[in-house]
PDB file of N, CA and C in Angstrom:
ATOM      1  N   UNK A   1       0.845  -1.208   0.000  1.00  0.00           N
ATOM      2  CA  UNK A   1       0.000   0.000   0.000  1.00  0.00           C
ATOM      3  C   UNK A   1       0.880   1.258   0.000  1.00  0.00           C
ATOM      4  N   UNK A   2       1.693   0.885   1.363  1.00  0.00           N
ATOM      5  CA  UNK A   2       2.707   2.340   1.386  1.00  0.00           C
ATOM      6  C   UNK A   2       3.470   2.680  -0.481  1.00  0.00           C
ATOM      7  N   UNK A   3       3.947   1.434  -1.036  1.00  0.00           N
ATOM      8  CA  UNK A   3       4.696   1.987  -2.254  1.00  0.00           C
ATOM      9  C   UNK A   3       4.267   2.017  -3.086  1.00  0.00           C
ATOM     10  N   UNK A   4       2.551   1.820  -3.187  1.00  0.00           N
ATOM     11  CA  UNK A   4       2.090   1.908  -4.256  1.00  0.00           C
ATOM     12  C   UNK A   4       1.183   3.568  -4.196  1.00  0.00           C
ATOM     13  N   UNK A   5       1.298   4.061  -3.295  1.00  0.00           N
ATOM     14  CA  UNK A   5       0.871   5.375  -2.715  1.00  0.00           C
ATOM     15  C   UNK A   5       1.879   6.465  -3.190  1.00  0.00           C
ATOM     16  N   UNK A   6       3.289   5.962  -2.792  1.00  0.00           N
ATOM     17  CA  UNK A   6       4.102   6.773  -3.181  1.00  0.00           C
ATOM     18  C   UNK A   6       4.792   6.470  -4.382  1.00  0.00           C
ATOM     19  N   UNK A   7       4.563   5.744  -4.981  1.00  0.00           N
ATOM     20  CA  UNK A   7       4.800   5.226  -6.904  1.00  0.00           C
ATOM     21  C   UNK A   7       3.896   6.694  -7.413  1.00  0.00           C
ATOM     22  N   UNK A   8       2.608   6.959  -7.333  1.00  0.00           N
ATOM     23  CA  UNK A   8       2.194   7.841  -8.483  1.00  0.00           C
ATOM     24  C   UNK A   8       2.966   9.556  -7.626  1.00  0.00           C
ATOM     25  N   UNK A   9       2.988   9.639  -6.552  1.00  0.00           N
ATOM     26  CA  UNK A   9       3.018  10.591  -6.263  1.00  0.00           C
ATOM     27  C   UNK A   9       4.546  11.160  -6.635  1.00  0.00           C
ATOM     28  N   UNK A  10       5.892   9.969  -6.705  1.00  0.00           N
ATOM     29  CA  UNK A  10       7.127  10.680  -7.929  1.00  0.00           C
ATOM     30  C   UNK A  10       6.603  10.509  -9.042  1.00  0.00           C
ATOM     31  N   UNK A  11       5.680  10.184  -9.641  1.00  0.00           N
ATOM     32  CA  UNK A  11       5.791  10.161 -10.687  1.00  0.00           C
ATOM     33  C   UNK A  11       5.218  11.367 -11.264  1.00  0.00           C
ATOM     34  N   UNK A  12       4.141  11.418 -10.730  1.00  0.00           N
ATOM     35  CA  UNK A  12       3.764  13.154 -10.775  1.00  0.00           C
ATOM     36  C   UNK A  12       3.919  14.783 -10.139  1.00  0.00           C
ATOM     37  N   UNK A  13       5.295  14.051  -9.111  1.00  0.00           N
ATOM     38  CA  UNK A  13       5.910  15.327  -8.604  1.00  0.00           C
ATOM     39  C   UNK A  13       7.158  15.582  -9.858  1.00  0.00           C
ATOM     40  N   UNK A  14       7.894  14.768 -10.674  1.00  0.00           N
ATOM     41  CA  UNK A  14       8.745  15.222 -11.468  1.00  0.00           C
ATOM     42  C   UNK A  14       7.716  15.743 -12.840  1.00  0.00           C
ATOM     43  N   UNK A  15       6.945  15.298 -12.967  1.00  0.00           N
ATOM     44  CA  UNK A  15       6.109  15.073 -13.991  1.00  0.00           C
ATOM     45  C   UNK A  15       5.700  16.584 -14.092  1.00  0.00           C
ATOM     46  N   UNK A  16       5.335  17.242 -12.864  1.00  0.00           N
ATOM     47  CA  UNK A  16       4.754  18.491 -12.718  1.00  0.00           C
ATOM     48  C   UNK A  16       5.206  19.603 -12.754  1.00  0.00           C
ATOM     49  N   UNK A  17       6.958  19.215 -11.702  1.00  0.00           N
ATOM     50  CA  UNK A  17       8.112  19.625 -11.588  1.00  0.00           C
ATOM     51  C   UNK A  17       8.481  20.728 -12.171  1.00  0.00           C
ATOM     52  N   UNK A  18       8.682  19.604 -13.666  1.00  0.00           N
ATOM     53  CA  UNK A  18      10.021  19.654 -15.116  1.00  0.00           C
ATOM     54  C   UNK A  18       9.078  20.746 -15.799  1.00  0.00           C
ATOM     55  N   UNK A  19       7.484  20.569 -16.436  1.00  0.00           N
ATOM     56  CA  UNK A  19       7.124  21.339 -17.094  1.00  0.00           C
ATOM     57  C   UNK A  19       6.330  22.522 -16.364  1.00  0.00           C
ATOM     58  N   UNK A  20       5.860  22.326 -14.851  1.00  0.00           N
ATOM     59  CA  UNK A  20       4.908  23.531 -14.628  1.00  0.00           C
ATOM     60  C   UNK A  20       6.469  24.501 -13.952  1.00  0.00           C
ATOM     61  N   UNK A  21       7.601  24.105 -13.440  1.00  0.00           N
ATOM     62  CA  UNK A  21       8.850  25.076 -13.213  1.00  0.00           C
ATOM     63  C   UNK A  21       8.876  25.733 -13.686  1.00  0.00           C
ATOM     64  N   UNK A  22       9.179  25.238 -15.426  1.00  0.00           N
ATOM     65  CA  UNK A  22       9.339  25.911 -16.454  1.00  0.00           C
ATOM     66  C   UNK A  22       8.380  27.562 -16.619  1.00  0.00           C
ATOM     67  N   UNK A  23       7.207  27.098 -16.243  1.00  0.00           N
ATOM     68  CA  UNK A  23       5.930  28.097 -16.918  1.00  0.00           C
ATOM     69  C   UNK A  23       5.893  29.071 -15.601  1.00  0.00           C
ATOM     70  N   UNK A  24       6.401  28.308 -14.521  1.00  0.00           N
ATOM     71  CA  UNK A  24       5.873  29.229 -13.311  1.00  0.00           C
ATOM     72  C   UNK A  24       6.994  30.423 -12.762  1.00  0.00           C
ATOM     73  N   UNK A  25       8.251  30.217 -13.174  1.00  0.00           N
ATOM     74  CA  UNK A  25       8.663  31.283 -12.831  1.00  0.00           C
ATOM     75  C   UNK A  25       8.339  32.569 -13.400  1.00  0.00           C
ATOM     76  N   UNK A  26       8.055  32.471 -14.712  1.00  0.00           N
ATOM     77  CA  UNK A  26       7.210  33.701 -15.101  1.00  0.00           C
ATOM     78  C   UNK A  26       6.667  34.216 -14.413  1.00  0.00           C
ATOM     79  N   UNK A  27       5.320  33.637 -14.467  1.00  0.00           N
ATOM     80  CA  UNK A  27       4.298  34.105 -13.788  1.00  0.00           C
ATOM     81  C   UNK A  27       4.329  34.620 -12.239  1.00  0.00           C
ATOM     82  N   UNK A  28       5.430  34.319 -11.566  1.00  0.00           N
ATOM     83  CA  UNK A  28       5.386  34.199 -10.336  1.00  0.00           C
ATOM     84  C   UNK A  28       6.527  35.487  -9.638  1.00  0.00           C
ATOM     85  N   UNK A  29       7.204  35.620 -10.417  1.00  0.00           N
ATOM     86  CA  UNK A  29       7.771  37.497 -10.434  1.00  0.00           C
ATOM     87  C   UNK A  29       6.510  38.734 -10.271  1.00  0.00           C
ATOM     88  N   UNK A  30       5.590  38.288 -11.842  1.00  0.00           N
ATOM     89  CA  UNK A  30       4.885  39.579 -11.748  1.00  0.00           C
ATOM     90  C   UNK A  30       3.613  39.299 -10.839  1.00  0.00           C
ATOM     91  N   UNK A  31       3.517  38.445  -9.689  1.00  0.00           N
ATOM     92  CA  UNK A  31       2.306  38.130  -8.693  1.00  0.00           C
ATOM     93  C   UNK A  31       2.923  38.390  -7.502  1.00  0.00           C
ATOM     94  N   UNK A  32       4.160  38.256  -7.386  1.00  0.00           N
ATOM     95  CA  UNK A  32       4.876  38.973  -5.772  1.00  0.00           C
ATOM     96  C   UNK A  32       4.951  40.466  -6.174  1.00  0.00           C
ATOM     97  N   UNK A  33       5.114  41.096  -7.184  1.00  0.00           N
ATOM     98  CA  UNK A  33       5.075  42.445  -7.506  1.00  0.00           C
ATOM     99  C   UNK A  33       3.365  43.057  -7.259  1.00  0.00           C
ATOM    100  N   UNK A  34       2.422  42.201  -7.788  1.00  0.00           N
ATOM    101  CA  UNK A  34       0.868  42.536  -7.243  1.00  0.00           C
ATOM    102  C   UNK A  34       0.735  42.443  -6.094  1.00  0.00           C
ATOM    103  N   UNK A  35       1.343  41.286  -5.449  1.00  0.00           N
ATOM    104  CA  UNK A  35       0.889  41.004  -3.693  1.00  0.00           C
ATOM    105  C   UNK A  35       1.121  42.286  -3.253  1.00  0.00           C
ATOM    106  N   UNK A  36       2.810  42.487  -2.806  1.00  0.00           N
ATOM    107  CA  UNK A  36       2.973  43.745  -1.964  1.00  0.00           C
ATOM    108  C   UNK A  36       2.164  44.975  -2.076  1.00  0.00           C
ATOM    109  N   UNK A  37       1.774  45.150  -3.488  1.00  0.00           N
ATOM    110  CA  UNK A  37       1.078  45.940  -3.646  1.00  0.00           C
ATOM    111  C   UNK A  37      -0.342  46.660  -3.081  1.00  0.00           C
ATOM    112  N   UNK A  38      -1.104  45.237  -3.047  1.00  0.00           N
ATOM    113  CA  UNK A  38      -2.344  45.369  -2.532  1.00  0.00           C
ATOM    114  C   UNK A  38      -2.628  45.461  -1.041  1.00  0.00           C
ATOM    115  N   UNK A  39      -1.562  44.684  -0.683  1.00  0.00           N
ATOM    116  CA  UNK A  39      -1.356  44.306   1.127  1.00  0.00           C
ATOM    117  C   UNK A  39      -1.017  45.514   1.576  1.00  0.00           C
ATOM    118  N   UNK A  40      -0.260  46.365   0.655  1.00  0.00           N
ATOM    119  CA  UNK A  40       0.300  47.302   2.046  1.00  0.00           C
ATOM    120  C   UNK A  40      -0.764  48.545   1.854  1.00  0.00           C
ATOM    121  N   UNK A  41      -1.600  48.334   0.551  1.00  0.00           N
ATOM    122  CA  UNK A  41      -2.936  49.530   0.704  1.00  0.00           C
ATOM    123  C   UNK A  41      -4.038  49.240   1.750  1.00  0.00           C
ATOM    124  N   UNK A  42      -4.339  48.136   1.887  1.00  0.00           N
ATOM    125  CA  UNK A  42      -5.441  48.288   2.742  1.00  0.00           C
ATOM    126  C   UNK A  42      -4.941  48.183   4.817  1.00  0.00           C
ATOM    127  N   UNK A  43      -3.667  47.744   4.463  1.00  0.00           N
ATOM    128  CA  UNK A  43      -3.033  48.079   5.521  1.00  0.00           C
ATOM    129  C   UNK A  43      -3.467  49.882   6.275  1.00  0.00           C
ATOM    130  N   UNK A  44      -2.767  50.384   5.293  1.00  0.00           N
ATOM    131  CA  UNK A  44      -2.450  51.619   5.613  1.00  0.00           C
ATOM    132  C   UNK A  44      -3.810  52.404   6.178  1.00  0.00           C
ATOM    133  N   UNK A  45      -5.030  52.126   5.933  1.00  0.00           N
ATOM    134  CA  UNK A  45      -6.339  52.456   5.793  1.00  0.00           C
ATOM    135  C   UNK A  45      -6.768  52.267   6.909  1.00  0.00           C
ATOM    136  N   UNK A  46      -6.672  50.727   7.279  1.00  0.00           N
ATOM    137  CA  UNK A  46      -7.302  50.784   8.925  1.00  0.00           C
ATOM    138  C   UNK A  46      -6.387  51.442  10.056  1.00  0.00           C
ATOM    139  N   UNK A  47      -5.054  51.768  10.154  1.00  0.00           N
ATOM    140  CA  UNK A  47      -4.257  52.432  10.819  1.00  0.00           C
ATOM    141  C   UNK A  47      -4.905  53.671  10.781  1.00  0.00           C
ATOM    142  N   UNK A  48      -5.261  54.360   9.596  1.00  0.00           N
ATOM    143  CA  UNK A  48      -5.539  55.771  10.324  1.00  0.00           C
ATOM    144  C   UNK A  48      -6.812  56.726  10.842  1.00  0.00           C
ATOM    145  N   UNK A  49      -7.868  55.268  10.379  1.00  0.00           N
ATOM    146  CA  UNK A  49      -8.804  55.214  10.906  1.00  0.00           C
ATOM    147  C   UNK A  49      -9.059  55.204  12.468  1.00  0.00           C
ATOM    148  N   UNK A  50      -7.940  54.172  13.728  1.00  0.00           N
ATOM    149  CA  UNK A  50      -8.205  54.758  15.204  1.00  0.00           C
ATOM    150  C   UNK A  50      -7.202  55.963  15.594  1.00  0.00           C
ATOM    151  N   UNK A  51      -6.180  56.395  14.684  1.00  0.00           N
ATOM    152  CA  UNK A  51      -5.440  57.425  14.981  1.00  0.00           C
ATOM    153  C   UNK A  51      -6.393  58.692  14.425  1.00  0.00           C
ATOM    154  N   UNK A  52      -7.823  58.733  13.911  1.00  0.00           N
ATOM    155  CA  UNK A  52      -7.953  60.083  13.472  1.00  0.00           C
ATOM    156  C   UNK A  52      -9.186  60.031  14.176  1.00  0.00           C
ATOM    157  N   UNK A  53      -9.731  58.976  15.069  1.00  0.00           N
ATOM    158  CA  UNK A  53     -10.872  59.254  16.136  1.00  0.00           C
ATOM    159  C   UNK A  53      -9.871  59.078  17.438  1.00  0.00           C
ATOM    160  N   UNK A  54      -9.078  59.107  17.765  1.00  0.00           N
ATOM    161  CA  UNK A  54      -8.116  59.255  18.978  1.00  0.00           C
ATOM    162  C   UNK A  54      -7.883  60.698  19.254  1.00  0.00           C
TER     163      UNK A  54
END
């Protein structure tokens, strides 16, 4: 059971690996450049909301 559990799961961790690596570093530069982006706006918003009824 145990090696027949972990038979598909290398087979589709290299499998996934080799070609989604390939495609994902792209994509995955210009989505940490969106994250910070959005996170630190709505951040900023509730901060000055109890500093401007204080």
């Amino acid at each position: 059971m145990r090696v027949q559990l972990n038979a598909p799961i290398v087979l589709t961790g290299p499998a996934i690996a080799g070609p989604a690596a390939r495609s994902f570093p792209q994509p995955k530069p210009g989505r940490r450049r969106q994250d910070p982006k959005p996170s630190s706006v709505p951040r900023p918003r509730p901060l000055p909301k109890p500093g401007g009824n204080r």
